[in-house]
C-alpha atoms as a PDB file:
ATOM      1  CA  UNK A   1       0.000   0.000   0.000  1.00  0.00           C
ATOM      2  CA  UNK A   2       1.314   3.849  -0.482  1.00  0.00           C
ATOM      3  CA  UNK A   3       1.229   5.168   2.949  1.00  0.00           C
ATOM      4  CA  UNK A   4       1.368   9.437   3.576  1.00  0.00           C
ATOM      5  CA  UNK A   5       3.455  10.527   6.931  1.00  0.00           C
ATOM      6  CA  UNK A   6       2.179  13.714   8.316  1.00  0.00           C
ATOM      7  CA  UNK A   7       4.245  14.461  11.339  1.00  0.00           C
ATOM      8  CA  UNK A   8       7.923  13.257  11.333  1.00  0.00           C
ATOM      9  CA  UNK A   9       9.186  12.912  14.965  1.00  0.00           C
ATOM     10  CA  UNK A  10       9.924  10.557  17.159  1.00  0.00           C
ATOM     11  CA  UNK A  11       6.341   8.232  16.404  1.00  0.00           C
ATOM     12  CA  UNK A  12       6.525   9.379  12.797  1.00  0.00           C
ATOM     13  CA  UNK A  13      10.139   7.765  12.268  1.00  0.00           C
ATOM     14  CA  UNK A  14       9.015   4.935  14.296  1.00  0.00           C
ATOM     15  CA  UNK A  15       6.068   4.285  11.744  1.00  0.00           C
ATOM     16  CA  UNK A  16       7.464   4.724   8.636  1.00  0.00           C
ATOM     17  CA  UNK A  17      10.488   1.995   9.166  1.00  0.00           C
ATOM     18  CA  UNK A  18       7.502  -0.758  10.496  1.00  0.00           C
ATOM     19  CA  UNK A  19       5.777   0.506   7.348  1.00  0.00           C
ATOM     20  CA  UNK A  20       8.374  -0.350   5.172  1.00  0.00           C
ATOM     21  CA  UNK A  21       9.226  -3.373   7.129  1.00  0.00           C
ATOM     22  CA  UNK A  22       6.146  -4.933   6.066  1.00  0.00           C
ATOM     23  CA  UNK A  23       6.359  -3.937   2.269  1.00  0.00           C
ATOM     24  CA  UNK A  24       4.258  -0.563   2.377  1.00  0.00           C
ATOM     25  CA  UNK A  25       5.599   2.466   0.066  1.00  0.00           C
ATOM     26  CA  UNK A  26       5.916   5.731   1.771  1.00  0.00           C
ATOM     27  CA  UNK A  27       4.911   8.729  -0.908  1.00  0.00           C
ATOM     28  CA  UNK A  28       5.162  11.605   1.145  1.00  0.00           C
ATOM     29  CA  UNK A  29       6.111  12.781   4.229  1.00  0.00           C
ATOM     30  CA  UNK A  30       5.120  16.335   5.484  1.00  0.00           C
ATOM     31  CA  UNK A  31       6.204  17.951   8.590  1.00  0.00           C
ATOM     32  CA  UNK A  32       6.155  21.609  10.533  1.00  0.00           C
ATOM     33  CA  UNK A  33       8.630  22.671   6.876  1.00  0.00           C
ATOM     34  CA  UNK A  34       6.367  21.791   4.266  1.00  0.00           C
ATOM     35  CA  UNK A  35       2.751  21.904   4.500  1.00  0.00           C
ATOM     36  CA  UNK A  36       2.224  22.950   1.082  1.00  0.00           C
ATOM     37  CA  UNK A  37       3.048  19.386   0.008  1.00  0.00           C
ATOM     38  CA  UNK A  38      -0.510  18.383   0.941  1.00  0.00           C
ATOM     39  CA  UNK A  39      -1.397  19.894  -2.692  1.00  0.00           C
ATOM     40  CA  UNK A  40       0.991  17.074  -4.400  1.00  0.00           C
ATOM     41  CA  UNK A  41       0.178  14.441  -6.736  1.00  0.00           C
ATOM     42  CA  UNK A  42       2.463  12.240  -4.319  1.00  0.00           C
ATOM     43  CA  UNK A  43       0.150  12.759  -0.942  1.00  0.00           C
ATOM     44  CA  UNK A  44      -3.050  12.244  -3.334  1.00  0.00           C
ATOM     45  CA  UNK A  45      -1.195   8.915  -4.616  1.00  0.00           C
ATOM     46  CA  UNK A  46      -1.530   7.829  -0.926  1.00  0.00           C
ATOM     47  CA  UNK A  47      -4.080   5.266   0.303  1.00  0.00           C
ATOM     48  CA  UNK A  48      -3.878   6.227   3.636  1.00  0.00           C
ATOM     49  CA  UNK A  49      -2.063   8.953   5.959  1.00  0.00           C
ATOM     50  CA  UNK A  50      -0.507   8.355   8.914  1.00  0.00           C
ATOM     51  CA  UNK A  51      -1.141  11.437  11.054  1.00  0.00           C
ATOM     52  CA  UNK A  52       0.433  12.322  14.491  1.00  0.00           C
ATOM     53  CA  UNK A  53       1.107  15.649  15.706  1.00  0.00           C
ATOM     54  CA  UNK A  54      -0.004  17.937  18.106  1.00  0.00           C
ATOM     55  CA  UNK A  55      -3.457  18.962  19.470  1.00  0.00           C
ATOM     56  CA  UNK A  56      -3.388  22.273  18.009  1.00  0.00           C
ATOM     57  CA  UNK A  57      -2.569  20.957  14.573  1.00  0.00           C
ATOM     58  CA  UNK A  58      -4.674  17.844  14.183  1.00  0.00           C
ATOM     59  CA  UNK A  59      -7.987  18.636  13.304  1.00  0.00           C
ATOM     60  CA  UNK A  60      -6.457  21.376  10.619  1.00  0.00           C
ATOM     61  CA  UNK A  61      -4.035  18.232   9.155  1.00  0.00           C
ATOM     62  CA  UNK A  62      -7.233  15.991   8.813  1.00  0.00           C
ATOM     63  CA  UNK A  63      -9.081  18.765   6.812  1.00  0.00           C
ATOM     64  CA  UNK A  64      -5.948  18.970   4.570  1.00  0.00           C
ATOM     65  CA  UNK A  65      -5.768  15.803   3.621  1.00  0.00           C
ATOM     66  CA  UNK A  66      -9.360  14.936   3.056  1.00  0.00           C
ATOM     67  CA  UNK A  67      -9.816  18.347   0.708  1.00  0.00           C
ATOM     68  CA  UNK A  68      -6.910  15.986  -1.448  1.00  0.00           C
ATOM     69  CA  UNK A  69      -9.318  12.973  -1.073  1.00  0.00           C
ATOM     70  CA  UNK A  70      -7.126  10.961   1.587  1.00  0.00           C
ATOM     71  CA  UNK A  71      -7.799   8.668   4.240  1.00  0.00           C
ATOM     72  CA  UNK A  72      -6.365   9.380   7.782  1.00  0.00           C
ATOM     73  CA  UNK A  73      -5.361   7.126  10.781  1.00  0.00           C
ATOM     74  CA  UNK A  74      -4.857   9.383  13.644  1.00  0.00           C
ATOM     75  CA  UNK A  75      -3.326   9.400  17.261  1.00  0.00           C
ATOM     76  CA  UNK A  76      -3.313  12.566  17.619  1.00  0.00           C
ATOM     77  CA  UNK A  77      -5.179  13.939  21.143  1.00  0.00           C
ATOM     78  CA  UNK A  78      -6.555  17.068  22.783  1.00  0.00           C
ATOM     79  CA  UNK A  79      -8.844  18.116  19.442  1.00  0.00           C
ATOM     80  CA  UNK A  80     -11.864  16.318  20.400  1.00  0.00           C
ATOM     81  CA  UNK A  81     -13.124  18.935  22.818  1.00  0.00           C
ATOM     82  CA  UNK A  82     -13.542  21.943  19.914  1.00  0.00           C
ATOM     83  CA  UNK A  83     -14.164  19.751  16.535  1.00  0.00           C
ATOM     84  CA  UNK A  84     -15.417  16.096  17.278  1.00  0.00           C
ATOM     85  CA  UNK A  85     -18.868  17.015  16.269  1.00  0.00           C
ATOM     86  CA  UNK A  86     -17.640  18.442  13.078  1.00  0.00           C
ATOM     87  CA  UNK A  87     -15.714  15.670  12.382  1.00  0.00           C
ATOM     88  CA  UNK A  88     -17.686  13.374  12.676  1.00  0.00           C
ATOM     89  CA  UNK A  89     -20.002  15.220  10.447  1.00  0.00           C
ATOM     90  CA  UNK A  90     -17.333  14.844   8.029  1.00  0.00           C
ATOM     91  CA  UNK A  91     -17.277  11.068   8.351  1.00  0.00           C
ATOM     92  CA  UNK A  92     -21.054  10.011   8.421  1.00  0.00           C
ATOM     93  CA  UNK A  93     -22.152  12.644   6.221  1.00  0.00           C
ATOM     94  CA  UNK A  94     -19.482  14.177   3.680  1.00  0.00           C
ATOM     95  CA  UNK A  95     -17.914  10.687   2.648  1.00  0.00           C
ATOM     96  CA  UNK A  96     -14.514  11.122   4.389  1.00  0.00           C
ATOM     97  CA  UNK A  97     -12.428   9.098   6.613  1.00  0.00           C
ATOM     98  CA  UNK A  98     -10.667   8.903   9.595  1.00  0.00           C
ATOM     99  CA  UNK A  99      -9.435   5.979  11.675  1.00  0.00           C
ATOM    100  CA  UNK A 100      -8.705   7.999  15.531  1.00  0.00           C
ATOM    101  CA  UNK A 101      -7.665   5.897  18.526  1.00  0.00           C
ATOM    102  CA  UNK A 102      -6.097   7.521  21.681  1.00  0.00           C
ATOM    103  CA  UNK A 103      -3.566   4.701  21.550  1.00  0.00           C
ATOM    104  CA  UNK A 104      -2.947   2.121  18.815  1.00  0.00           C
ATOM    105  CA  UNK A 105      -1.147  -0.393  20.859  1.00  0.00           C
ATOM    106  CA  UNK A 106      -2.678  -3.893  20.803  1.00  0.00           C
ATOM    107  CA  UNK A 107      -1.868  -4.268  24.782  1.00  0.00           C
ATOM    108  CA  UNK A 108      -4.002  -1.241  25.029  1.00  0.00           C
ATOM    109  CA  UNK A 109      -6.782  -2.388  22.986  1.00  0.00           C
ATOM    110  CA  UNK A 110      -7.228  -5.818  25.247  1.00  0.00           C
ATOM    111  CA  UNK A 111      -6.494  -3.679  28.050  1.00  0.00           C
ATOM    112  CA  UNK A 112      -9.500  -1.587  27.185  1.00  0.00           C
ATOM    113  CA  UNK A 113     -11.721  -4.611  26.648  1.00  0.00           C
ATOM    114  CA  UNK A 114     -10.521  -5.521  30.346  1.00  0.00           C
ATOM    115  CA  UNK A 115     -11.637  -2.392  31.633  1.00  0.00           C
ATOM    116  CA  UNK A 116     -15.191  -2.559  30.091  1.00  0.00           C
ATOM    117  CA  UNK A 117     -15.751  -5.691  31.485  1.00  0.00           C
ATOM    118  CA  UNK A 118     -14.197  -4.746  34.887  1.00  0.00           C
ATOM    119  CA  UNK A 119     -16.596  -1.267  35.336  1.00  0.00           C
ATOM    120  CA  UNK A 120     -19.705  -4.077  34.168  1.00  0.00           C
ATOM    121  CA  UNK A 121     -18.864  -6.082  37.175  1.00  0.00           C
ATOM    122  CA  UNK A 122     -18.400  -2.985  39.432  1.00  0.00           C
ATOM    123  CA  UNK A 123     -21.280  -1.392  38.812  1.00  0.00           C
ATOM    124  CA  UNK A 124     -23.080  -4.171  41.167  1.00  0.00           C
ATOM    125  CA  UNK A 125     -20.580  -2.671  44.143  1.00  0.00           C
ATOM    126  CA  UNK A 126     -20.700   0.600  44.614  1.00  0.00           C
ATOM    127  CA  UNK A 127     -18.205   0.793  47.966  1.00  0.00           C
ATOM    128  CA  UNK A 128     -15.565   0.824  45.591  1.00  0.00           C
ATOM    129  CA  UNK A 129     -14.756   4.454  44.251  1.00  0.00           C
ATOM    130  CA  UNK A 130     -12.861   4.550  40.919  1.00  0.00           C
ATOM    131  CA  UNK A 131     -10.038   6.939  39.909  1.00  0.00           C
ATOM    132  CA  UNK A 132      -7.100   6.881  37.044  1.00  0.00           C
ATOM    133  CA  UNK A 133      -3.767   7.673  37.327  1.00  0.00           C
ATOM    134  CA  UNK A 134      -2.306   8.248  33.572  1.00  0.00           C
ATOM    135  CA  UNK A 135       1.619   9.100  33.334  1.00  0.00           C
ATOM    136  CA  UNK A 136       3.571  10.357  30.862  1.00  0.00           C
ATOM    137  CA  UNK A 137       7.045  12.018  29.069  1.00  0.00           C
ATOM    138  CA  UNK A 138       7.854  15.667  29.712  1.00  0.00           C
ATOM    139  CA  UNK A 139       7.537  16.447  26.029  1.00  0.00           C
ATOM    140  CA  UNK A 140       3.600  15.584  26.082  1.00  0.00           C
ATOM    141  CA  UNK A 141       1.145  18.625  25.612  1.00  0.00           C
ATOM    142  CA  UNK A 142      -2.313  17.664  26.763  1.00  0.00           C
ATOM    143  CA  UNK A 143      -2.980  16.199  30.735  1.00  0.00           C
ATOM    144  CA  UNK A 144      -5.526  14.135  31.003  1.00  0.00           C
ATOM    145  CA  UNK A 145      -3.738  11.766  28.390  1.00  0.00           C
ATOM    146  CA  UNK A 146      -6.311  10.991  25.240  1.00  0.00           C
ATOM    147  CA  UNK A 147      -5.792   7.822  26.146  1.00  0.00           C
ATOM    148  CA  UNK A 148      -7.193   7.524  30.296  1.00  0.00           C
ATOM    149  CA  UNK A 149     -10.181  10.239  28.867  1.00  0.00           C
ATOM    150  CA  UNK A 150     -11.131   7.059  26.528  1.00  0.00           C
ATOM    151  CA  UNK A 151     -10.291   4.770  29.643  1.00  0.00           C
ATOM    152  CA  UNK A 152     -12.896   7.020  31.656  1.00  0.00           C
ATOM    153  CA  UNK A 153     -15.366   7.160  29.227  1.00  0.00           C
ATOM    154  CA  UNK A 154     -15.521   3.656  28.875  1.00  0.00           C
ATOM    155  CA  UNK A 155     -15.690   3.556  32.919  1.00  0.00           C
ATOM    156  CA  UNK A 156     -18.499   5.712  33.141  1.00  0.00           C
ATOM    157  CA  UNK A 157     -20.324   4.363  30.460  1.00  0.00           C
ATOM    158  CA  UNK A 158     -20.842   1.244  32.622  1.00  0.00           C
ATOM    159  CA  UNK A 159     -20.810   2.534  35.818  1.00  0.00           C
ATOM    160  CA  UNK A 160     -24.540   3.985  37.212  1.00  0.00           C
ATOM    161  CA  UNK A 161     -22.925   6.419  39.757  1.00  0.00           C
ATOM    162  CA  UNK A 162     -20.103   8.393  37.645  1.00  0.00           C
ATOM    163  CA  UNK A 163     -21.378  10.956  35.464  1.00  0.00           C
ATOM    164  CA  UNK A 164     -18.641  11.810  33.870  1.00  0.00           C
ATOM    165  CA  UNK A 165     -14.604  12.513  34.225  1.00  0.00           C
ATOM    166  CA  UNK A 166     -12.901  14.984  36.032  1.00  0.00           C
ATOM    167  CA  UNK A 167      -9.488  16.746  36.221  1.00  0.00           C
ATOM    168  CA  UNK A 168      -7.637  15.677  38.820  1.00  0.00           C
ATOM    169  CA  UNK A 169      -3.678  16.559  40.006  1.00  0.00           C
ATOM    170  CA  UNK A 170      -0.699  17.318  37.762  1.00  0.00           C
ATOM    171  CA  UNK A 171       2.550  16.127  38.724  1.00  0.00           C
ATOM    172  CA  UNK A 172       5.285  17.921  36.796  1.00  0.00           C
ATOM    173  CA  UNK A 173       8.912  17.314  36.120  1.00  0.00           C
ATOM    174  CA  UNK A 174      10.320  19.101  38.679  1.00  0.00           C
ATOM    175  CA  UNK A 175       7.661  17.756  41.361  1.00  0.00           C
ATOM    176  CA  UNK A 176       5.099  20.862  41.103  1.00  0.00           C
ATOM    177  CA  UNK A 177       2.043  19.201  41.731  1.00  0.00           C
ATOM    178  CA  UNK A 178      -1.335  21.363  40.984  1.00  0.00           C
ATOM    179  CA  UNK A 179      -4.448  20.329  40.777  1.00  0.00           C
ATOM    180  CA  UNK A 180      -6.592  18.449  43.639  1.00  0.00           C
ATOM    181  CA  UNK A 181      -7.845  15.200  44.413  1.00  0.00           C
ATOM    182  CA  UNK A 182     -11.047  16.420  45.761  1.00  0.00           C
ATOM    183  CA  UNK A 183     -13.537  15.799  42.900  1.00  0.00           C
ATOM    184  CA  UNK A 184     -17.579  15.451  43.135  1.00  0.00           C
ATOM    185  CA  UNK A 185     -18.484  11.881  44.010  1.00  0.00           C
ATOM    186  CA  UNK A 186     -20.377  11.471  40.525  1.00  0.00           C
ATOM    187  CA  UNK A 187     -17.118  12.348  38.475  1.00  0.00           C
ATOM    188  CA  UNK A 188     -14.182  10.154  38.067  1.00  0.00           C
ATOM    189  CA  UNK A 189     -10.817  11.638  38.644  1.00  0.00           C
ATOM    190  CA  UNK A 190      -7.875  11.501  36.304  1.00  0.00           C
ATOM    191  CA  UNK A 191      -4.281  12.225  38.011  1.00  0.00           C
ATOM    192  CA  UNK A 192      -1.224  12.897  35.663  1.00  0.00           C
ATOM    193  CA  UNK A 193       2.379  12.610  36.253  1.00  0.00           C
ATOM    194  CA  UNK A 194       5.055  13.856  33.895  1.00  0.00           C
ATOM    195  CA  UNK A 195       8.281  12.571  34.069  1.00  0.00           C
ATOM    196  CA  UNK A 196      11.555  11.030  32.118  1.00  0.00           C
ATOM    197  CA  UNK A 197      10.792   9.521  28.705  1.00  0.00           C
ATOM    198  CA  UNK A 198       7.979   7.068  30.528  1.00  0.00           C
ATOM    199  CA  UNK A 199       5.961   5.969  26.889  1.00  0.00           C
ATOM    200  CA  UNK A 200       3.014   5.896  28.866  1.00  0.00           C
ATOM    201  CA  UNK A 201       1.150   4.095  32.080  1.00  0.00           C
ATOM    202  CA  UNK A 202      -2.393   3.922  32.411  1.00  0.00           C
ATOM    203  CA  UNK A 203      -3.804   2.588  35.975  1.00  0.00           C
ATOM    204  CA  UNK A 204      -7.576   1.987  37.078  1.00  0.00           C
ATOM    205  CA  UNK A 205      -7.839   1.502  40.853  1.00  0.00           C
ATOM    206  CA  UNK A 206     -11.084   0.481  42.673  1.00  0.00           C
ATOM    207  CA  UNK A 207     -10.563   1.530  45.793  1.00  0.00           C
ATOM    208  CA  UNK A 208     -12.868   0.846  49.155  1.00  0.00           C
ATOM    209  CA  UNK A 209     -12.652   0.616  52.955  1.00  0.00           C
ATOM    210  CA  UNK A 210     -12.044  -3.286  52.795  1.00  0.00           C
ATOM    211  CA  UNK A 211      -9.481  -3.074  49.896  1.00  0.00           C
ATOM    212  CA  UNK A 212      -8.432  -2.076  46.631  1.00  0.00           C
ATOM    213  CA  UNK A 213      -8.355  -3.332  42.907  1.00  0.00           C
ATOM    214  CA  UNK A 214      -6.197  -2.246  40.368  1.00  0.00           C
ATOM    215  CA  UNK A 215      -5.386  -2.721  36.662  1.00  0.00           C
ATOM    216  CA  UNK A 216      -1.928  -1.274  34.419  1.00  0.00           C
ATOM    217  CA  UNK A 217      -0.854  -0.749  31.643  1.00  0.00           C
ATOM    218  CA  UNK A 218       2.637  -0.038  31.098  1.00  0.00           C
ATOM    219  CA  UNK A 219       3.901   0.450  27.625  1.00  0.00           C
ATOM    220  CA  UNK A 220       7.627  -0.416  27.488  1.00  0.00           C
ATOM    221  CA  UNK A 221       9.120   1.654  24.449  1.00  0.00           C
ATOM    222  CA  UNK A 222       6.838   3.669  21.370  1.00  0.00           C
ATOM    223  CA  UNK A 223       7.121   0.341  19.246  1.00  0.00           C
ATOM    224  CA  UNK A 224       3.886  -1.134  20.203  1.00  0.00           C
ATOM    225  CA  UNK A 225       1.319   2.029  19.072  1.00  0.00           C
ATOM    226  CA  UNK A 226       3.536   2.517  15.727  1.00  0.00           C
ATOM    227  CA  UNK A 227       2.460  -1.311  14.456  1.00  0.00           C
ATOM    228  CA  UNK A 228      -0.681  -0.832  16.022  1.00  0.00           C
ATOM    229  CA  UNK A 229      -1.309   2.449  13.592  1.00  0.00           C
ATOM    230  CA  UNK A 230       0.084   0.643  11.157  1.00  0.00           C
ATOM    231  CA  UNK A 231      -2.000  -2.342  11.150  1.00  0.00           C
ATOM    232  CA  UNK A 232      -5.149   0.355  11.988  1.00  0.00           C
ATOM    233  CA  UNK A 233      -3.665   2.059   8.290  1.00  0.00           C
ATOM    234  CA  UNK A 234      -3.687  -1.482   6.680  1.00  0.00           C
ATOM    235  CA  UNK A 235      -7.550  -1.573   7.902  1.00  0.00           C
ATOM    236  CA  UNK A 236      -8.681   1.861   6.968  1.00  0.00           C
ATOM    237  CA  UNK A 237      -7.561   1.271   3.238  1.00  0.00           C
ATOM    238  CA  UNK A 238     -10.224  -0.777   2.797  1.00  0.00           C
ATOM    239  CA  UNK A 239     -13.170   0.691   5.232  1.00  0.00           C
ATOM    240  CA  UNK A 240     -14.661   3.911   5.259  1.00  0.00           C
ATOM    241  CA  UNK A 241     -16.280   6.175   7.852  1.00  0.00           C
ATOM    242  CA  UNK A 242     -15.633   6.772  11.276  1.00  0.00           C
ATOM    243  CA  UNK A 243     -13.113   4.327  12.769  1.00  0.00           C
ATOM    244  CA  UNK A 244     -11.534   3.412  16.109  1.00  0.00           C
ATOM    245  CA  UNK A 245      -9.857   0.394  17.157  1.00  0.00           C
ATOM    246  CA  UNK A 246     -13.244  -1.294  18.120  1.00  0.00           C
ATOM    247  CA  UNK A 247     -13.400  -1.833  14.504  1.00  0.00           C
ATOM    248  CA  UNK A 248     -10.197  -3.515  14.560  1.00  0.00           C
ATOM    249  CA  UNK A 249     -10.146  -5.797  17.361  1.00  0.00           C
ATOM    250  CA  UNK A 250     -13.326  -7.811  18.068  1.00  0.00           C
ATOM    251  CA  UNK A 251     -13.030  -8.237  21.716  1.00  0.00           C
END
């Protein structure tokens, strides 16, 4: 398949040598230097683009690419808040495509099936309160991660007494902490710690008087979500619409 990179750090690198790996050709690659390049007969050639950048640049990159007819597979966070609605407009109405996940790693897709089923089976005991504790490099932008918001949603989607998700503390680097832990009972709190190069941990705790449950995942290294948006890329080629990694895994 001919696969477009849009965003070439770290996760962009990553993707493009699994891409190649397993026999995909990769027509263009745009970055911060040359946006004009989403005008090219060589980003149109593309079946799919691979798109991860930053929050602020997201939603503008997926309006690029599908005025040139594209597909996009994105990881990209923190744009869901201001344009979800009008994307997924754009998906169910206009004819376009996008394949978003908060985090393509297969680990992280069972994980997610894990925590479904776990908030199912909670819901019956409601002495255990529920919290998430997401952490994170220094370089990442948005706190709560995309990643524990989907991890909440999913929580409170199951569980009769949380209404929704809530803000909780920021560690930082240099040990700032700001924030608080003291949330309304009907949301569910998200903590976030920043620190070292730490690809990402994701923890659900159940806690109650009598004792506590927990569930992690701990990513070891970036390799993991740059197959999995690879694999989510191999999908999209050949779906259309709205698509997240429900679609891909059958859990």
């Amino acid at each position: 398949m001919k696969f477009a990179l849009i965003g070439y750090g770290k996760m962009g690198r990553m993707i493009e040598s699994i891409a190649r790996e397993r026999g995909h050709e990769i027509v263009a690659i745009i970055d911060v230097d040359n946006p004009q390049d989403f005008d090219t007969d060589a980003f149109r050639s593309a079946d799919v683009a691979i798109e991860f950048t930053s929050p602020a640049a997201a939603y503008g990159n997926y309006l690029k690419a599908f005025a040139q007819g594209v597909k996009v597979v994105s990881g990209s966070t923190g744009w869901r808040t201001e344009h979800e609605d009008d994307v997924r407009r754009l998906c169910t109405q206009e004819g376009h495509t996008l394949f978003w996940a908060s985090n393509f790693s297969l680990g992280m897709a069972i994980f997610a099936a894990v925590n479904k089923y776990l908030a199912r089976i909670m819901n019956r005991f409601p002495a255990y309160d529920v919290s998430i504790e997401e952490t994170h490099h220094i370089h990442k932008l948005d706190a709560p991660s995309g990643t524990a918001i989907t991890l909440a949603e999913q929580v409170c989607a199951a569980l009769d007494r949380k209404t929704g998700w809530a803000s909780g503390t920021l560690v930082q680097p240099d040990g700032t902490v700001s924030g608080t832990k003291q949330t309304p009972g009907e949301l569910l709190r998200i903590d976030a710690v920043r620190r070292g190069e730490v690809p990402g941990i994701h923890t659900i705790t159940y806690d109650s008087e009598a004792d506590c449950i927990s569930i992690t995942h701990d990513a070891h290294n970036r390799k993991g979500f740059a197959l999995g948006a690879v694999l989510a890329a191999e999908f999209t080629a050949t779906h259309s619409g709205l698509l997240t990694m429900d679609d891909l895994f059958d859990f």
